[in-house]
PDB file of N, CA and C in Angstrom:
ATOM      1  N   UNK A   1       3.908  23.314  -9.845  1.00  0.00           N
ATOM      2  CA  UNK A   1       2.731  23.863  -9.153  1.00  0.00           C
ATOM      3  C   UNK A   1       1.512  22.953  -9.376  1.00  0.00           C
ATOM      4  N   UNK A   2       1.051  22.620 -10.640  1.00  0.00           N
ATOM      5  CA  UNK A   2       0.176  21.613 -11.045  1.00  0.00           C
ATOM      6  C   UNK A   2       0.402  20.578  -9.858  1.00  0.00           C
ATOM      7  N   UNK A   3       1.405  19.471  -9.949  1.00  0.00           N
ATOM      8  CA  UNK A   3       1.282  18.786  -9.181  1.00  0.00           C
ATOM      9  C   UNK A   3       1.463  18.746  -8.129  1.00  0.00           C
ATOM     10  N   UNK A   4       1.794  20.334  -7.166  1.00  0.00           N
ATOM     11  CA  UNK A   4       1.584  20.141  -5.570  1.00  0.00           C
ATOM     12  C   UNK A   4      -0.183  20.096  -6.134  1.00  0.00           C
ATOM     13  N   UNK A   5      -0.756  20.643  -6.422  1.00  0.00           N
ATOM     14  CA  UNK A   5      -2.018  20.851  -6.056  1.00  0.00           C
ATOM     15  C   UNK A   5      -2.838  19.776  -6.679  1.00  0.00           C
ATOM     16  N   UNK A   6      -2.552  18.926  -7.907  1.00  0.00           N
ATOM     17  CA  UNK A   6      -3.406  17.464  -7.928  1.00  0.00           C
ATOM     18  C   UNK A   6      -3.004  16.808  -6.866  1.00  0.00           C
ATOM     19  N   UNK A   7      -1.898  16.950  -5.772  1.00  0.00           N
ATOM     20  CA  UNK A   7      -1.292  15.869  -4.585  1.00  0.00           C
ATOM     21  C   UNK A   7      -2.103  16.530  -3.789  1.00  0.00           C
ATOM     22  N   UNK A   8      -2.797  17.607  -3.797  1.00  0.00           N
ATOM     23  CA  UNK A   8      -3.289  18.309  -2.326  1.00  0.00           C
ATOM     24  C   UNK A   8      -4.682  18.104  -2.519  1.00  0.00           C
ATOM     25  N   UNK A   9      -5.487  17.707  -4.112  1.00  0.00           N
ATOM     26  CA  UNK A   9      -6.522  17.251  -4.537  1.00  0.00           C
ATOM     27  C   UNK A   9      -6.965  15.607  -3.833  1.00  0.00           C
ATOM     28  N   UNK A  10      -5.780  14.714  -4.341  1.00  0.00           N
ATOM     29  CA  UNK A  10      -5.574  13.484  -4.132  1.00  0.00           C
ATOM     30  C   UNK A  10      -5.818  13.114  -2.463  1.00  0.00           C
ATOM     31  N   UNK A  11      -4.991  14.011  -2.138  1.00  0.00           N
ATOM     32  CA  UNK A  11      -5.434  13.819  -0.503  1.00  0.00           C
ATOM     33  C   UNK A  11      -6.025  14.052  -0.131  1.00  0.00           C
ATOM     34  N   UNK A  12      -7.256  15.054  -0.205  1.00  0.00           N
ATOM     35  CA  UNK A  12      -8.317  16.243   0.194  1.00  0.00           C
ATOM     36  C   UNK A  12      -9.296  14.754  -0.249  1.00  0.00           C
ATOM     37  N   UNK A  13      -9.267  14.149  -1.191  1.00  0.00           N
ATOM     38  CA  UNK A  13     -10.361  12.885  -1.816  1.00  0.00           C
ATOM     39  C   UNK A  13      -9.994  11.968  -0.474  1.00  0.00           C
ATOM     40  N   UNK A  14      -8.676  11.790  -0.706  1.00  0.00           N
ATOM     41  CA  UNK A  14      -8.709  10.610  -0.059  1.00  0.00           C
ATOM     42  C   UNK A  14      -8.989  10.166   1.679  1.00  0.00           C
ATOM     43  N   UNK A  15      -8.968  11.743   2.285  1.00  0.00           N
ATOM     44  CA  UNK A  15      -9.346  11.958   3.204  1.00  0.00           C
ATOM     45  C   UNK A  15     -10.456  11.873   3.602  1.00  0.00           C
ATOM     46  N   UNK A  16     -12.255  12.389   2.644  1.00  0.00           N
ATOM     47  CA  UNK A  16     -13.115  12.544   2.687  1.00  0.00           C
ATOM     48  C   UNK A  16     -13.487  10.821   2.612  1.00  0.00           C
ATOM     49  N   UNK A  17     -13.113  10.471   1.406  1.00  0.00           N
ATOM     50  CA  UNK A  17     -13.402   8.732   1.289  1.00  0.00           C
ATOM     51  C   UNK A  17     -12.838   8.118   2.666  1.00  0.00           C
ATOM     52  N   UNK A  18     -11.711   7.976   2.891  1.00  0.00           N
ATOM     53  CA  UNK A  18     -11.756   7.306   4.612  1.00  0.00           C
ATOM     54  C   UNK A  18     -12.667   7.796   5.605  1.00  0.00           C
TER      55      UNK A  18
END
């Protein structure tokens, strides 16, 4: 569970930064 949601963190960042 932790890491679906640091992966759904990670992308949610990495989305905003692009």
């Amino acid at each position: 569970m932790l890491s679906y949601l640091k992966q759904n963190l990670h992308s949610y960042f990495s989305s905003r930064v692009l």
